[in-house]
Protein backbone atom coordinates (compact mmCIF):
# COMPACT_ATOMS: atom_id res chain seq x y z
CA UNK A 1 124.60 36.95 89.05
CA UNK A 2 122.08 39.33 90.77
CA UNK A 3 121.60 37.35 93.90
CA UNK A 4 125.32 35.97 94.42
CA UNK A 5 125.85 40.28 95.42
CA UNK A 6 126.07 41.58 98.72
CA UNK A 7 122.98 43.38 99.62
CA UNK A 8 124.15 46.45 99.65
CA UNK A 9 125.34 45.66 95.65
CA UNK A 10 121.97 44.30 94.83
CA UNK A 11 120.10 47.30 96.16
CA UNK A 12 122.62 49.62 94.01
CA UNK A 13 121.83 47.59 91.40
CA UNK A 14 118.14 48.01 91.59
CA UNK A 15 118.71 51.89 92.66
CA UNK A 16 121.02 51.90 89.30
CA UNK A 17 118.90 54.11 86.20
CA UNK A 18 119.80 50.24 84.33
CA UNK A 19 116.14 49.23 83.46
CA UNK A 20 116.95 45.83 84.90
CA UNK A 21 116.69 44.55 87.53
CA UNK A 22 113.05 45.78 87.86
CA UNK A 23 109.66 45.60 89.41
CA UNK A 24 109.93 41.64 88.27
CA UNK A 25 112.94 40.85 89.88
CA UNK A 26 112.17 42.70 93.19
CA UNK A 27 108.70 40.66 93.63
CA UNK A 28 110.20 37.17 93.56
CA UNK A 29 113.02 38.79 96.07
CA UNK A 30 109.89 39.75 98.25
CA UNK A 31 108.74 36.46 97.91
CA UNK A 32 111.61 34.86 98.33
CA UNK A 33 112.08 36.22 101.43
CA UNK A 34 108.80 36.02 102.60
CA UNK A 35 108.93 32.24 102.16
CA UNK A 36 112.71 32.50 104.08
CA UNK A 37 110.35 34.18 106.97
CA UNK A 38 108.04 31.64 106.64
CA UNK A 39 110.40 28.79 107.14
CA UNK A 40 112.18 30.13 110.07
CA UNK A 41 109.19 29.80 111.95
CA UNK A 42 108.20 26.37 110.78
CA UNK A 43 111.79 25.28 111.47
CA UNK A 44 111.42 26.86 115.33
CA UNK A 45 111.67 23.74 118.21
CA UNK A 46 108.59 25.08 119.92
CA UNK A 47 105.07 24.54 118.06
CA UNK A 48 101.55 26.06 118.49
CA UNK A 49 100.54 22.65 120.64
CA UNK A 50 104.04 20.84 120.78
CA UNK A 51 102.21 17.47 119.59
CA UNK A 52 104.60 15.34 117.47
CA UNK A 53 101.96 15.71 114.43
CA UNK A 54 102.25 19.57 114.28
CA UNK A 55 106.20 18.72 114.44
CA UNK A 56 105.89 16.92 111.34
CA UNK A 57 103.37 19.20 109.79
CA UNK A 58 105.49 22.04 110.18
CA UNK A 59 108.86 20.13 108.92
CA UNK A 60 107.35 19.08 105.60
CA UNK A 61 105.82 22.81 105.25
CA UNK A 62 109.42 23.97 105.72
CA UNK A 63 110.63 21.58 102.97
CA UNK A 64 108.15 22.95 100.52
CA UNK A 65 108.91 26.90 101.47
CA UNK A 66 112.23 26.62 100.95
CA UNK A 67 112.01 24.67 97.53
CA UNK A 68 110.06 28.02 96.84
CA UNK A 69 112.52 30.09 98.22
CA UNK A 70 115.00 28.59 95.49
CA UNK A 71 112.57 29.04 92.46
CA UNK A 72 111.71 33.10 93.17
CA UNK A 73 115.91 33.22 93.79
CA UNK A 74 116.04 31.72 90.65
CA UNK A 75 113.15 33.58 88.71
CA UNK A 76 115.37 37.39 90.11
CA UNK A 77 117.45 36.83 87.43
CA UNK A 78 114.88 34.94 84.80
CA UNK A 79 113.33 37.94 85.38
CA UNK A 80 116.17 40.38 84.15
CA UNK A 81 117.16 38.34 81.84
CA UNK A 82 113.91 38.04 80.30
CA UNK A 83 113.84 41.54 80.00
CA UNK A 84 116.85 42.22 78.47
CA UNK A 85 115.54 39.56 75.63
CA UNK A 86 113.06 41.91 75.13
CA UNK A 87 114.99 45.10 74.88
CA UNK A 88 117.53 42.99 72.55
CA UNK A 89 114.95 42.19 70.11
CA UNK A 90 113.56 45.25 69.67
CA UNK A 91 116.97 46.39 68.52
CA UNK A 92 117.11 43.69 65.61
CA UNK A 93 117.34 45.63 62.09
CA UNK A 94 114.35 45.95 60.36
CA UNK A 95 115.17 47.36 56.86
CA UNK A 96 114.49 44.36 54.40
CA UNK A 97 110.98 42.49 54.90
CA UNK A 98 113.26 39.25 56.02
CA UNK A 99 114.87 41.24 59.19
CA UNK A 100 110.95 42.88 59.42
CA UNK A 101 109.75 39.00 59.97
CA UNK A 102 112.67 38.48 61.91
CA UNK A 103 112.74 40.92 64.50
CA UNK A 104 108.30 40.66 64.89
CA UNK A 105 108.91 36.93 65.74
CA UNK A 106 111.58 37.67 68.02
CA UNK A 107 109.36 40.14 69.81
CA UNK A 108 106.69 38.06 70.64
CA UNK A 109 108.58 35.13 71.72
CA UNK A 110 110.77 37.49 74.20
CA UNK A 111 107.23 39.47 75.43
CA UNK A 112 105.78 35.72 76.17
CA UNK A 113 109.05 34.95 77.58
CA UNK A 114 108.81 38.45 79.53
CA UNK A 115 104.74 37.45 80.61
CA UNK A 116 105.42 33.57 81.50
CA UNK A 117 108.48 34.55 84.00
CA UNK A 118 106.35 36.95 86.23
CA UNK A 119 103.86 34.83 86.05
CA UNK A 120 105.70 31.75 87.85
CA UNK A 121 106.66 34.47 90.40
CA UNK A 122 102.58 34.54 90.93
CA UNK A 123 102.33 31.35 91.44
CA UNK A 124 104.86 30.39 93.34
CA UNK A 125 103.97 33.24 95.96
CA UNK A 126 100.46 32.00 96.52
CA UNK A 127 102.31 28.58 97.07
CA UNK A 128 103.71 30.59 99.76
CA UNK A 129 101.01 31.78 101.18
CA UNK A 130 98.88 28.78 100.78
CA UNK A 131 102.02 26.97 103.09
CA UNK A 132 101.88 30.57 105.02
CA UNK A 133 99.03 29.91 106.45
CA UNK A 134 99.81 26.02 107.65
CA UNK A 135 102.56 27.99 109.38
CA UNK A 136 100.37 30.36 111.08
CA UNK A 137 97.99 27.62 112.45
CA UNK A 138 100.50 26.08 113.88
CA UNK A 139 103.56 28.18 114.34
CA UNK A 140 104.64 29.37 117.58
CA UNK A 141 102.86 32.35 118.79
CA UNK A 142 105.35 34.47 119.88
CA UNK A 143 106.44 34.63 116.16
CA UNK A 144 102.98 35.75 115.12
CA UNK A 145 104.87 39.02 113.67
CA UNK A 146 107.17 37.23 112.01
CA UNK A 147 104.52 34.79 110.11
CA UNK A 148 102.75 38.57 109.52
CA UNK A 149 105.60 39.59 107.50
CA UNK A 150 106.72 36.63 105.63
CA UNK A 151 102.86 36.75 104.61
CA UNK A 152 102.59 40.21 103.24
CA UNK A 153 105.69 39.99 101.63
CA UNK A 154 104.56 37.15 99.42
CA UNK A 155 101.36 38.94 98.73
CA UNK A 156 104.09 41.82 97.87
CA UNK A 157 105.70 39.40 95.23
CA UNK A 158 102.45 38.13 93.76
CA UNK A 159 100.83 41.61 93.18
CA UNK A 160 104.04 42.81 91.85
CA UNK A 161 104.11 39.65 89.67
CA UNK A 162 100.70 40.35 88.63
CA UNK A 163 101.19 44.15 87.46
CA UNK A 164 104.09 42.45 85.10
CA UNK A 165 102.50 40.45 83.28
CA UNK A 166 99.59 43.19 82.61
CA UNK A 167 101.79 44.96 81.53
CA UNK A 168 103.03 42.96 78.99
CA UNK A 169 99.56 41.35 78.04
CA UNK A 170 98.72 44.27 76.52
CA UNK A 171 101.82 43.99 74.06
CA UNK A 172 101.16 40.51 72.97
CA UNK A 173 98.52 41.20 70.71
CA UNK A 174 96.44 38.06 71.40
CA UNK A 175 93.18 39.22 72.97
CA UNK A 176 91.69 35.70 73.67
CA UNK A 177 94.96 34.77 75.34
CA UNK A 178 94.91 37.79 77.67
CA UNK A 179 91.42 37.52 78.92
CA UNK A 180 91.74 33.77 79.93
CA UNK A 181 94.93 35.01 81.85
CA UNK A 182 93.29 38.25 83.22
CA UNK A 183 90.29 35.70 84.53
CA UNK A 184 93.32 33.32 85.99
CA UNK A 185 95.18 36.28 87.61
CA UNK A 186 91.80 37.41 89.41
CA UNK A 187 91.35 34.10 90.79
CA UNK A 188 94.74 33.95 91.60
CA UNK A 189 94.63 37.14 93.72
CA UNK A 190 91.40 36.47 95.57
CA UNK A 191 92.95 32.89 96.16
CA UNK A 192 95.87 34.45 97.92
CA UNK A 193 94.28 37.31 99.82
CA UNK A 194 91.79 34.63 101.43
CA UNK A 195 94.96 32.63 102.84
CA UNK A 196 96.60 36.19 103.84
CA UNK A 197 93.58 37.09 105.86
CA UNK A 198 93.25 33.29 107.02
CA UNK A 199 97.20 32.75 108.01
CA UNK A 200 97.06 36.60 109.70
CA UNK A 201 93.43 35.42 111.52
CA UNK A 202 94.78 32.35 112.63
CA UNK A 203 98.37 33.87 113.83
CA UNK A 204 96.22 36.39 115.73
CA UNK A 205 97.51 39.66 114.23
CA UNK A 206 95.40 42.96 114.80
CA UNK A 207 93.48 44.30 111.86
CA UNK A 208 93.49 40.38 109.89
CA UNK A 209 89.72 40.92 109.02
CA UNK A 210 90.71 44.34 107.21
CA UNK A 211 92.41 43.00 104.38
């Protein structure tokens, strides 16, 4: 498995020329460790205020980030794997009509496959930044970079999520199911950079009103 390597084995394996693991795989790792980020500070013993509700605010965020930290591990290696289902089918035969059927209907179920995975990544990293931003409210302030970090890197994951599954919209050949994603991906993204200029605002970070 992909994420039971050492780092320096999962960064040769994503310097490797093997096609996977790819962009797909390396935006639920930046989400995943922008919700690690993210749950370090929530977990910290001083608050913004100190007040016993902020302690319990910030403990039940921390629960939730690092559930998500657990799906985008998991969805690194969905995400190869759905690749290589991809690659595998189009290597079916295709000489008699039957293996011509075949091999179509394998294609679009791995490209679905291929669209669905990177698009859990999205979602999961505007969970992230949704709970980022909880965090950055009322965090401690002298981890304001920190929060800044954990932040853009799950705005790294979900814009890296979100040029996968373009990509791959354009291969499934249904056009009405595309543009009702395409108009779910946009409202996804403008979703997520509100709460990344919000959390960055409210952590105090230079230049928050530029994003």
């Amino acid at each position: 498995m992909l994420t039971n390597r050492s780092l320096l084995e999962l960064l040769d394996a994503f310097s490797s020329p093997d096609p996977t693991p790819g962009g797909g795989s390396a935006s639920a790792l930046a989400g995943a460790l922008g919700a690690a980020l993210l749950a370090m500070v929530a977990g910290l013993p001083k608050t913004r205020t100190n007040t016993p509700e902020e302690r319990s605010t910030l403990d039940d965020v921390r629960r939730q980030l690092l559930k998500l930290r657990a799906t985008l591990v998991e969805l690194v290696e969905r995400d190869a794997a759905a690749y290589d289902l991809v690659v595998a089918a189009y290597k079916k035969p295709k000489t008699t009509d039957s293996e011509k059927a075949e091999r179509k209907a394998a294609i679009a179920e791995a490209l679905r496959a291929a669209t669905d995975v990177p698009l859990e990544t999205m979602k999961a990293c505007a969970e992230v930044l949704g709970l980022g931003k909880t965090v950055a409210e009322h965090g401690n302030v002298s981890a304001a970079s920190d929060i800044g970090v954990g932040l853009h890197l799950a705005m790294a994951g979900l814009t890296g999520g979100r040029l996968n599954v373009e990509t791959n919209l354009s291969s499934l050949g249904d056009e009405a199911y595309a543009r009702s994603l395409r108009e779910q991906l946009l409202l996804m993204m403008v979703g997520a950079g509100a709460d990344l200029q919000a959390g960055s605002r409210a952590a105090g970070l230079r230049g928050a009103d530029s994003h």
